[in-house]
N, C-alpha and C. Protein backbone atom coordinates (compact mmCIF):
# COMPACT_ATOMS: atom_id res chain seq x y z
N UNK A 1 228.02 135.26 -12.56
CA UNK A 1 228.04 134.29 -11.49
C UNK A 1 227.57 134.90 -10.16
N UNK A 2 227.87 136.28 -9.91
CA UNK A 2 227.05 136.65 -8.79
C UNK A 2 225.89 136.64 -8.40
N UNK A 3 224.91 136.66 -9.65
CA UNK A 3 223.69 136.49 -9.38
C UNK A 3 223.45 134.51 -9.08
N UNK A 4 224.15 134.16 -9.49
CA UNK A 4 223.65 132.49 -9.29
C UNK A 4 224.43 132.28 -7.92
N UNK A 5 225.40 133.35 -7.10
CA UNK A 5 225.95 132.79 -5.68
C UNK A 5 225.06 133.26 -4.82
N UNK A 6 223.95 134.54 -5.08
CA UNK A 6 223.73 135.32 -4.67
C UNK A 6 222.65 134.52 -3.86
N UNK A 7 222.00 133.71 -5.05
CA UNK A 7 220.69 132.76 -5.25
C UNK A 7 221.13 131.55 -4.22
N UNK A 8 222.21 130.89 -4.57
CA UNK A 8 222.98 129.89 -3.79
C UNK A 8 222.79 130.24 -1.76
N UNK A 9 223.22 131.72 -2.09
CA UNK A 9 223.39 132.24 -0.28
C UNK A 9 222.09 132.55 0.53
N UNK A 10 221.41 132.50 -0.68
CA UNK A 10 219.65 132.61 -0.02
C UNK A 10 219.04 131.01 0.45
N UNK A 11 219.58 130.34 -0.76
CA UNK A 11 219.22 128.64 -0.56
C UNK A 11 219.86 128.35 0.70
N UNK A 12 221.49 128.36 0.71
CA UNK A 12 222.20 128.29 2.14
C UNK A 12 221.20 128.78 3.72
N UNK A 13 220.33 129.94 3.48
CA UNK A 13 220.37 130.90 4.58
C UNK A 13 218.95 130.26 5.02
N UNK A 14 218.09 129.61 4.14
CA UNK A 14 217.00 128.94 4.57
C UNK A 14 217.36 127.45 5.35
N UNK A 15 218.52 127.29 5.30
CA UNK A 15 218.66 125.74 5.86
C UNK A 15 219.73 126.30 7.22
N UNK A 16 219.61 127.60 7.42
CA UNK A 16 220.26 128.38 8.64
C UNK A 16 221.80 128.08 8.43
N UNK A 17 222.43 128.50 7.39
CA UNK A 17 223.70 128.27 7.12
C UNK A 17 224.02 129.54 6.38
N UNK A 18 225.35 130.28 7.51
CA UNK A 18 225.59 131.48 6.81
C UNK A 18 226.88 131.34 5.68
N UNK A 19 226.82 132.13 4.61
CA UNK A 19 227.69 132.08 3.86
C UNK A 19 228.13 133.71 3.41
N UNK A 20 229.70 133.55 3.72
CA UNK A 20 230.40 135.34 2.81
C UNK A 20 230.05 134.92 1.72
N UNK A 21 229.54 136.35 1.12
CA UNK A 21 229.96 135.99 -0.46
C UNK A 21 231.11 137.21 -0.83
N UNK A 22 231.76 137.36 -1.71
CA UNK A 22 232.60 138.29 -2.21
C UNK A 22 232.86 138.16 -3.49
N UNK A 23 232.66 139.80 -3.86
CA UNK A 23 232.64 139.43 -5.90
C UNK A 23 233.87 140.30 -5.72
N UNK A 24 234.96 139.75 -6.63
CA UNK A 24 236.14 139.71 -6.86
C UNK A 24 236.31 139.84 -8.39
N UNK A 25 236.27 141.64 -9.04
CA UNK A 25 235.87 141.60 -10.42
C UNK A 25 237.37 141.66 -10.97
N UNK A 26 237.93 141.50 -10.63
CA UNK A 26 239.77 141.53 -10.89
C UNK A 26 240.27 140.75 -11.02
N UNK A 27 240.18 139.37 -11.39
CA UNK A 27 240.87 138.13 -12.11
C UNK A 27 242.39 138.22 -11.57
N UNK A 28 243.28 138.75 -11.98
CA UNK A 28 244.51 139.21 -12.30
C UNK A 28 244.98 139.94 -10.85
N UNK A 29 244.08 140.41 -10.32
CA UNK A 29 244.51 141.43 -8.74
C UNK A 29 243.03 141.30 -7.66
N UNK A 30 243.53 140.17 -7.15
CA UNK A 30 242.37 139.60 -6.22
C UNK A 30 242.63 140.52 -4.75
N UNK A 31 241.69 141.04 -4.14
CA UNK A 31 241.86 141.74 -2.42
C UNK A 31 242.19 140.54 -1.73
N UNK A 32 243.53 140.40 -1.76
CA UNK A 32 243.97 139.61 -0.51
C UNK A 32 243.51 140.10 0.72
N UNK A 33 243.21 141.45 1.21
CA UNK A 33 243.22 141.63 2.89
C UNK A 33 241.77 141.17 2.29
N UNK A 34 240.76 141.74 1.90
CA UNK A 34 240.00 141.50 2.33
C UNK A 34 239.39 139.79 2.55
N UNK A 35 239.82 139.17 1.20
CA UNK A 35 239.69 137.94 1.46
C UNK A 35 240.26 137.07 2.51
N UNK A 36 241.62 137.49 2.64
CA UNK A 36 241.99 136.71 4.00
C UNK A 36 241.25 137.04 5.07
N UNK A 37 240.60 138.42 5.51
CA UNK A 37 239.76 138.64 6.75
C UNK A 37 238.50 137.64 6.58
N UNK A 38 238.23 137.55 5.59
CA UNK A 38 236.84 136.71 5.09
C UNK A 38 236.98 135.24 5.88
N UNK A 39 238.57 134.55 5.28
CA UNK A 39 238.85 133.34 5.68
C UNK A 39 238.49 132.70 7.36
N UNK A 40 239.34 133.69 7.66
CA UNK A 40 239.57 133.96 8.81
C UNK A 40 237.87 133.83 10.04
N UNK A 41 236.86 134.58 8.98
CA UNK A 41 235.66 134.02 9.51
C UNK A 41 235.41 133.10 9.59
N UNK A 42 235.56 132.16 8.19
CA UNK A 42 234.68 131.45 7.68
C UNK A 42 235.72 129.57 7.67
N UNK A 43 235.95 129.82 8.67
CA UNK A 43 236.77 128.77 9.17
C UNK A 43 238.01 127.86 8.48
N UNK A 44 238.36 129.44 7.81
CA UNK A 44 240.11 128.90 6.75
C UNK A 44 239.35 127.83 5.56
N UNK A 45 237.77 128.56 5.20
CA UNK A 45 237.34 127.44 3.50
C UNK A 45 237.14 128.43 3.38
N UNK A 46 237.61 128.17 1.65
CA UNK A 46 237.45 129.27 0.80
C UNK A 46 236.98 128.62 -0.54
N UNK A 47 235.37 128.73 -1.58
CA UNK A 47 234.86 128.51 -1.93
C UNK A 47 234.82 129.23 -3.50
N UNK A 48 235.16 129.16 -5.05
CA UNK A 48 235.31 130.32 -5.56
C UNK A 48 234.30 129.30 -6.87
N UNK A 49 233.89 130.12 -7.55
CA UNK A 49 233.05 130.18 -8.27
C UNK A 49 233.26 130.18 -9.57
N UNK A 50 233.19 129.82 -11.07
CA UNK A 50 233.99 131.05 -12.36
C UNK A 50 232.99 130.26 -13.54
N UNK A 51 232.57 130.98 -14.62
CA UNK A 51 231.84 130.57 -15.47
C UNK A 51 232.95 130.31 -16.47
N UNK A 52 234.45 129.98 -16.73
CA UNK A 52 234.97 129.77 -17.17
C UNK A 52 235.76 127.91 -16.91
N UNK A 53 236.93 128.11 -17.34
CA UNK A 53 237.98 126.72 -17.24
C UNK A 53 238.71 126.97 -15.65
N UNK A 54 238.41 125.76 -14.67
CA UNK A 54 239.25 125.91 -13.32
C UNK A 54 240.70 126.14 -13.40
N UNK A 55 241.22 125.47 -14.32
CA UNK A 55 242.59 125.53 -14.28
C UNK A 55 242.56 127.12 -15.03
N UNK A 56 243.82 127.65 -14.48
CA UNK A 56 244.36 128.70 -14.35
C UNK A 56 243.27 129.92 -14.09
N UNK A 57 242.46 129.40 -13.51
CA UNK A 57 241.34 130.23 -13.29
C UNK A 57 241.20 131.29 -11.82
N UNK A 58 240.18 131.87 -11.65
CA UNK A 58 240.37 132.57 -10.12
C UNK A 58 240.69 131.49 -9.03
N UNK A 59 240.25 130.50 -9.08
CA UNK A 59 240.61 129.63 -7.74
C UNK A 59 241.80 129.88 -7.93
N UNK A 60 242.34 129.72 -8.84
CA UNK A 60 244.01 128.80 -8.78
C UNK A 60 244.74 130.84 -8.72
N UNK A 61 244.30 131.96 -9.32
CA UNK A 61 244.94 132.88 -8.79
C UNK A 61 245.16 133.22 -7.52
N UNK A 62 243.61 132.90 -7.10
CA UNK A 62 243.88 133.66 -5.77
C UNK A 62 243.95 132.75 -4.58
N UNK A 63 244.11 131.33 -4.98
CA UNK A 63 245.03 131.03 -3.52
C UNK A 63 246.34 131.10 -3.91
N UNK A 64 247.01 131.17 -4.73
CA UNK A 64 248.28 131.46 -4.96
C UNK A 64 248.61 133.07 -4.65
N UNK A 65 247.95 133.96 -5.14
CA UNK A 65 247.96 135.14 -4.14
C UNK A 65 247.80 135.06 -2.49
N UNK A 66 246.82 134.33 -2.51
CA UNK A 66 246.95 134.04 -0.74
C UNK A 66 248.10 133.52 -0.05
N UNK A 67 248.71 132.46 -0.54
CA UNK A 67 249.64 132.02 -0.42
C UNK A 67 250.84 132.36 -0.03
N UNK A 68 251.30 133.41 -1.15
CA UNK A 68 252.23 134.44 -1.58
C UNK A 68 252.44 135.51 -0.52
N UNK A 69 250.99 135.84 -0.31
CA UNK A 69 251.01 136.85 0.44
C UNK A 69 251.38 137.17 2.15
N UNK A 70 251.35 138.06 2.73
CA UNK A 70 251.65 138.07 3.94
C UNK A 70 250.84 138.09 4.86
N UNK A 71 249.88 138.01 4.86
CA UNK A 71 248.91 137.91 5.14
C UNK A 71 248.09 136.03 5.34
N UNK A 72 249.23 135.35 4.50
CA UNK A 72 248.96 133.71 4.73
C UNK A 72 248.79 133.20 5.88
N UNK A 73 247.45 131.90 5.57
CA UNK A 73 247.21 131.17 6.63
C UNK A 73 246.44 130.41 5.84
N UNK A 74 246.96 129.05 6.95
CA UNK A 74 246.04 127.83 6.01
C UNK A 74 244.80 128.05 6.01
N UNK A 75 244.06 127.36 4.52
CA UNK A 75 242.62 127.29 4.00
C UNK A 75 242.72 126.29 3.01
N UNK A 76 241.33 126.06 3.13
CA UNK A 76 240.99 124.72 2.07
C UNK A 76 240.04 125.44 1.16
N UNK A 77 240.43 124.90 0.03
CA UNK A 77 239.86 125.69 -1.33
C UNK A 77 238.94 124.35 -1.92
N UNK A 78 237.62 124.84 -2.33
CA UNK A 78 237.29 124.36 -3.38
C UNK A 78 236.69 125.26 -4.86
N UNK A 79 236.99 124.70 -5.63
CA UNK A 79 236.88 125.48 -7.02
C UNK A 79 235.65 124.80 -7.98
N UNK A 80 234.78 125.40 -8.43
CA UNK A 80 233.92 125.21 -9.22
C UNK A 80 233.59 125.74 -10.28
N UNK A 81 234.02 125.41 -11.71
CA UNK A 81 233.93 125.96 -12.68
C UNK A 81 233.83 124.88 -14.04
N UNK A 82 233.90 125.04 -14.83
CA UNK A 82 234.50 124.32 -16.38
C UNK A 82 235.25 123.34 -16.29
N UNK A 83 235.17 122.01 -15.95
CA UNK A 83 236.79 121.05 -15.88
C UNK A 83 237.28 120.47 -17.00
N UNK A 84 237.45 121.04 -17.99
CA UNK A 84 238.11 120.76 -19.23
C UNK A 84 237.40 120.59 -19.93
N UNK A 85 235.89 120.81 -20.33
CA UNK A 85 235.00 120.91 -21.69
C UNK A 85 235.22 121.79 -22.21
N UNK A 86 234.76 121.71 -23.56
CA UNK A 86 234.95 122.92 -24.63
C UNK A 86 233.66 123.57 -24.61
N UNK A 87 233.56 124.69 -25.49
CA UNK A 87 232.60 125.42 -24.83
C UNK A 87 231.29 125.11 -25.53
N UNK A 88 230.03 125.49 -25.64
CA UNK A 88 228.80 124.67 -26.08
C UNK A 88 227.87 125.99 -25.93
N UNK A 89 226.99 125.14 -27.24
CA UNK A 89 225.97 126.29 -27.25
C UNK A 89 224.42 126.11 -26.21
N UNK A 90 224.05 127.22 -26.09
CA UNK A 90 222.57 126.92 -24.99
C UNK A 90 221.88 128.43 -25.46
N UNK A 91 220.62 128.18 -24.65
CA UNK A 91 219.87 129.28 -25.02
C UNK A 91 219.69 130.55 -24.32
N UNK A 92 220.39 130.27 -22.80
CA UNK A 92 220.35 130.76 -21.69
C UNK A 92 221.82 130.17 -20.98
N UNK A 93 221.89 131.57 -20.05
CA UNK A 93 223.39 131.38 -19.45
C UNK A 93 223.18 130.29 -18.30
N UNK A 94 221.53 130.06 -17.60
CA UNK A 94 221.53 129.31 -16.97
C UNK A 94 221.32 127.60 -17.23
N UNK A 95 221.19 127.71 -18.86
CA UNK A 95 221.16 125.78 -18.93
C UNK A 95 222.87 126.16 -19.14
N UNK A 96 223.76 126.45 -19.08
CA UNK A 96 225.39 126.14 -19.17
C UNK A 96 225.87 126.32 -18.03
N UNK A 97 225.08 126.72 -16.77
CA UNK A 97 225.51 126.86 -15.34
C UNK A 97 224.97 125.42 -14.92
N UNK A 98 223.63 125.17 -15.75
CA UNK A 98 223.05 123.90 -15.13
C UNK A 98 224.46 122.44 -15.14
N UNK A 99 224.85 122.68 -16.60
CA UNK A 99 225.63 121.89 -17.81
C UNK A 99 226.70 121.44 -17.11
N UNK A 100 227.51 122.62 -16.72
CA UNK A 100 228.61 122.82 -15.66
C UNK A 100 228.64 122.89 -14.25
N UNK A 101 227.61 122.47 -13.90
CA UNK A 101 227.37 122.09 -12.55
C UNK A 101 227.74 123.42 -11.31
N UNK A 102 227.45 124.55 -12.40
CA UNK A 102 227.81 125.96 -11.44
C UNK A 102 226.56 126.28 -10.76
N UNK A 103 225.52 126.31 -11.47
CA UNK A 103 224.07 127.00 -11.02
C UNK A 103 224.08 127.29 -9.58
N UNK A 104 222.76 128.22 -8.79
CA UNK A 104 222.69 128.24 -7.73
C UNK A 104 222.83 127.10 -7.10
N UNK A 105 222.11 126.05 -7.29
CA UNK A 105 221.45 124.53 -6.67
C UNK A 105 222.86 123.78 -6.47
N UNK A 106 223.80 123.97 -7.63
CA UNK A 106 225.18 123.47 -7.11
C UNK A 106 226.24 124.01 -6.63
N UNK A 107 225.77 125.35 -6.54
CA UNK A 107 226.71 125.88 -5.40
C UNK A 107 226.42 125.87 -4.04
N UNK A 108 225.05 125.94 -4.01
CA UNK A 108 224.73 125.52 -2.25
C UNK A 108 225.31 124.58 -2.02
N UNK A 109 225.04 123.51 -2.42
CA UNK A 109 225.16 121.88 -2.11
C UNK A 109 226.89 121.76 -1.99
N UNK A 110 227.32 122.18 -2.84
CA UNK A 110 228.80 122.10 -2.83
C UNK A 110 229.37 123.16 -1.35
N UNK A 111 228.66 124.17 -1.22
CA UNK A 111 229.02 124.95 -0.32
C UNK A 111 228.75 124.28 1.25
N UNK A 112 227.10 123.89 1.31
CA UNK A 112 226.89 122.55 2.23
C UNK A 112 227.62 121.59 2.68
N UNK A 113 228.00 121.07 1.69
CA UNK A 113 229.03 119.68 1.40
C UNK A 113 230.37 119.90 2.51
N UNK A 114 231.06 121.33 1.99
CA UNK A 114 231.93 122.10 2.20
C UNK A 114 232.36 122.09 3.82
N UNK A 115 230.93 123.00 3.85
CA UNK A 115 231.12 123.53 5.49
C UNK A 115 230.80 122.28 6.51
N UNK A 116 230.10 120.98 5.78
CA UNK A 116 229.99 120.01 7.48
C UNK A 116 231.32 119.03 6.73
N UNK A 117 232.89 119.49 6.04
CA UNK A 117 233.42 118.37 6.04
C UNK A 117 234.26 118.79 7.19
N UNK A 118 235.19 117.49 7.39
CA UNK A 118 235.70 117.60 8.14
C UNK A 118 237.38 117.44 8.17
N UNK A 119 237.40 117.60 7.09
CA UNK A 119 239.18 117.60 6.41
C UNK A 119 239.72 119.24 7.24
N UNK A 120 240.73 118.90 7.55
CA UNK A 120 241.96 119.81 7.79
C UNK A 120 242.48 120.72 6.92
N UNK A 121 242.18 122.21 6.80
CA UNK A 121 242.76 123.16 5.83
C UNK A 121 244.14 122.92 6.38
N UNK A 122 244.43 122.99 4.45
CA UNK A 122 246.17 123.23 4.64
C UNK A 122 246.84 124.07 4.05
């Protein structure tokens, strides 16, 4: 998935929209400091990515680590991954990013989407 956020932050950076990215290879033990410093930039949204199932997935670890932690402060999460399909065959990792609506093209847009809303992190 880093290479398809990577792709995503280049698409972002041509429409003059900056985006953190942060690869977080620890599932199980997410960098709270560093991610909360991240937040803290990036106006309390926090955006996570996973080529897997959302539920119980990195979104859902690591704002619950955030949460938890001492380091808490409100943020608005959105999560993009698998929403309850089973898994499927393709020929390439990118028609199942297409499939699942992860690819670069839908992470900009979602990231876009993101940064001009105007909801209240909580």
């Amino acid at each position: 998935m880093v290479g398809e956020a990577l792709c995503a932050q280049k698409i972002l950076l041509s429409k003059n929209i900056k985006a953190r990215l942060i690869n977080n290879p620890f599932v199980n033990h997410p960098n709270v400091e560093i991610i909360a410093k991240a937040l803290g930039e990036c106006k309390n949204r926090l955006l996570t990515v996973e080529d897997h199932q959302v539920i119980a997935g990195m979104g859902s670890i690591l704002s619950h680590a955030l949460l938890m932690s001492d380091k808490s402060l409100p943020f608005k999460l959105v999560s993009l991954g698998v929403r309850g399909h089973f898994g499927r065959s393709a020929y390439t990792a990118n028609e199942l990013y297409k499939w699942a609506n992860i690819g670069s093209e839908a992470i900009a847009a979602a990231a876009e989407c993101f940064i001009n809303s105007t909801t209240e992190a909580v």
